[in-house]
C-alpha atoms as a PDB file:
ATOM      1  CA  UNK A   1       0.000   0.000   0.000  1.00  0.00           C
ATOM      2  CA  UNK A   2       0.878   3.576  -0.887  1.00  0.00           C
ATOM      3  CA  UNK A   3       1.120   6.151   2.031  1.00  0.00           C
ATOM      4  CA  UNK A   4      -1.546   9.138   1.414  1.00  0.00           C
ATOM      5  CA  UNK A   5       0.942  11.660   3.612  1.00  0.00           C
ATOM      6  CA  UNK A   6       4.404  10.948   1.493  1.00  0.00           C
ATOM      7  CA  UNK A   7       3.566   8.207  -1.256  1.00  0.00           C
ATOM      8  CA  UNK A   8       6.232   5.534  -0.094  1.00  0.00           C
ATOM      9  CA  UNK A   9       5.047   1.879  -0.322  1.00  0.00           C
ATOM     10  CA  UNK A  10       4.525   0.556   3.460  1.00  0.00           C
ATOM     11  CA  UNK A  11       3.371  -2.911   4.580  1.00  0.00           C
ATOM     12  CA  UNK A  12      -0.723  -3.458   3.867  1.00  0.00           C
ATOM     13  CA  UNK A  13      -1.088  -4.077   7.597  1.00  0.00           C
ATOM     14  CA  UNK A  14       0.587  -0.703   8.629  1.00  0.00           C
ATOM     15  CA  UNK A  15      -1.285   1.481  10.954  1.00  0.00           C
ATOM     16  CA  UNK A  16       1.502   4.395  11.141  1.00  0.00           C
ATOM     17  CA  UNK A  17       3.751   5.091   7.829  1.00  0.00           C
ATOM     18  CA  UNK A  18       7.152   4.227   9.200  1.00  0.00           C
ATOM     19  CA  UNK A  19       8.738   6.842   6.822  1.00  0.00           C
ATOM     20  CA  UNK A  20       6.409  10.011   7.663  1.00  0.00           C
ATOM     21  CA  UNK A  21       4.937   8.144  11.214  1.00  0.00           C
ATOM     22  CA  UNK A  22       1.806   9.693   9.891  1.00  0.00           C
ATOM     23  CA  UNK A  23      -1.116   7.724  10.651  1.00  0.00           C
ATOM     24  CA  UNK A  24      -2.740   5.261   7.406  1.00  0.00           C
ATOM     25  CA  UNK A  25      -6.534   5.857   7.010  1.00  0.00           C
ATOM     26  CA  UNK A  26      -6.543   3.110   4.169  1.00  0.00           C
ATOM     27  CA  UNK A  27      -5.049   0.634   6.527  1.00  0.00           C
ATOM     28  CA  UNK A  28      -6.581  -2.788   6.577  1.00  0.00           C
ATOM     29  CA  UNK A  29      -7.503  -3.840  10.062  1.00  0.00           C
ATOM     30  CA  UNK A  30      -6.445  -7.315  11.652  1.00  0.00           C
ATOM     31  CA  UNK A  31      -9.730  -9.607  12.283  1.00  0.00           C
ATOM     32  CA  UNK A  32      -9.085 -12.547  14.411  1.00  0.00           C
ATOM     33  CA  UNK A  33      -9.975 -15.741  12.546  1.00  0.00           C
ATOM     34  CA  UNK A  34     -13.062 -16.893  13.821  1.00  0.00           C
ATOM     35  CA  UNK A  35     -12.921 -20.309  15.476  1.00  0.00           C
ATOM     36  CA  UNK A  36     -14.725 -23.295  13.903  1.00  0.00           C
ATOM     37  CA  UNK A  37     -18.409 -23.747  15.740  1.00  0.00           C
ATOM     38  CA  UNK A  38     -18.030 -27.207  16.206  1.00  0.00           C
ATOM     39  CA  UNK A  39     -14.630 -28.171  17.444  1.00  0.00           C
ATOM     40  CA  UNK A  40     -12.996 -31.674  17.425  1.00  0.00           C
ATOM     41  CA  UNK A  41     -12.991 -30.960  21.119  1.00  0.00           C
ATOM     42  CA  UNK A  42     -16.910 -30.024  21.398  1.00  0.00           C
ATOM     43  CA  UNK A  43     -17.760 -32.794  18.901  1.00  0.00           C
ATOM     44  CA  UNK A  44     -15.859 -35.832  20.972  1.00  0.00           C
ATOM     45  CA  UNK A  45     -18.106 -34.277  23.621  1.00  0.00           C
ATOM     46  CA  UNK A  46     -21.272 -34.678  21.540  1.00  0.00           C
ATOM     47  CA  UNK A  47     -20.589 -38.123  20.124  1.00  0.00           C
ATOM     48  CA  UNK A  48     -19.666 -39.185  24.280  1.00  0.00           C
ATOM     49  CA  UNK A  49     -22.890 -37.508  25.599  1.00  0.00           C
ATOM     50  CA  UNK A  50     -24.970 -39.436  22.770  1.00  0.00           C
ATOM     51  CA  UNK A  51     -23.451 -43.271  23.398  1.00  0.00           C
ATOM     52  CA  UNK A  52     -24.134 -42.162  27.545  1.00  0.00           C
ATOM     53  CA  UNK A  53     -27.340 -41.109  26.413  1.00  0.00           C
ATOM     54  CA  UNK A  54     -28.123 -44.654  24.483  1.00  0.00           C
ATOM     55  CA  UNK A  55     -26.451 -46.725  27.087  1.00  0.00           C
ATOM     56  CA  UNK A  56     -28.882 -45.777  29.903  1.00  0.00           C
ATOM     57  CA  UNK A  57     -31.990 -46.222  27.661  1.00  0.00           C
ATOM     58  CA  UNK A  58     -30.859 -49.797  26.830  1.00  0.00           C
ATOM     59  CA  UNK A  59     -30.068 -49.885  30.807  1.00  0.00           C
ATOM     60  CA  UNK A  60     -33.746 -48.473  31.262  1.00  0.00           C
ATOM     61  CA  UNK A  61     -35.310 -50.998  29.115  1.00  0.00           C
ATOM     62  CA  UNK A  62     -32.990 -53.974  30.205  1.00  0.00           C
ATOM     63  CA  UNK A  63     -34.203 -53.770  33.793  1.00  0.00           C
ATOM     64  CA  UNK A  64     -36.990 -52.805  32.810  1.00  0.00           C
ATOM     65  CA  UNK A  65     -37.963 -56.195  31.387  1.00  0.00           C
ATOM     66  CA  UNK A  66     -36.516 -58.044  34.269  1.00  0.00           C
END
């Protein structure tokens, strides 16, 4: 990118032109990458929490029958 204030070529991710230490209006700002909604972590959780859930019906209707 182009500094507006002297017109030397700075980084794209520059806030301040290290040449003039003007600050850059067209600078583009850092967004933190957004995390995945399901993680590996939350979905080992899911899969666990859905075999516990199946386990104690079968338990249910086991001793139930007894």
């Amino acid at each position: 990118m182009i500094c507006e204030h002297c017109g030397k070529e700075i980084d794209d991710n520059a806030v301040v032109c290290p040449y003039c230490e003007k600050e850059v209006t067209g600078a583009a700002e850092a967004l933190p990458e957004k995390e995945p909604f399901f993680t590996q972590k939350m979905k080992r959780q899911t899969i666990l929490l859905g075999v516990v859930c199946v386990l104690a019906v079968v338990c249910c209707f086991v001793f139930h029958l007894k």
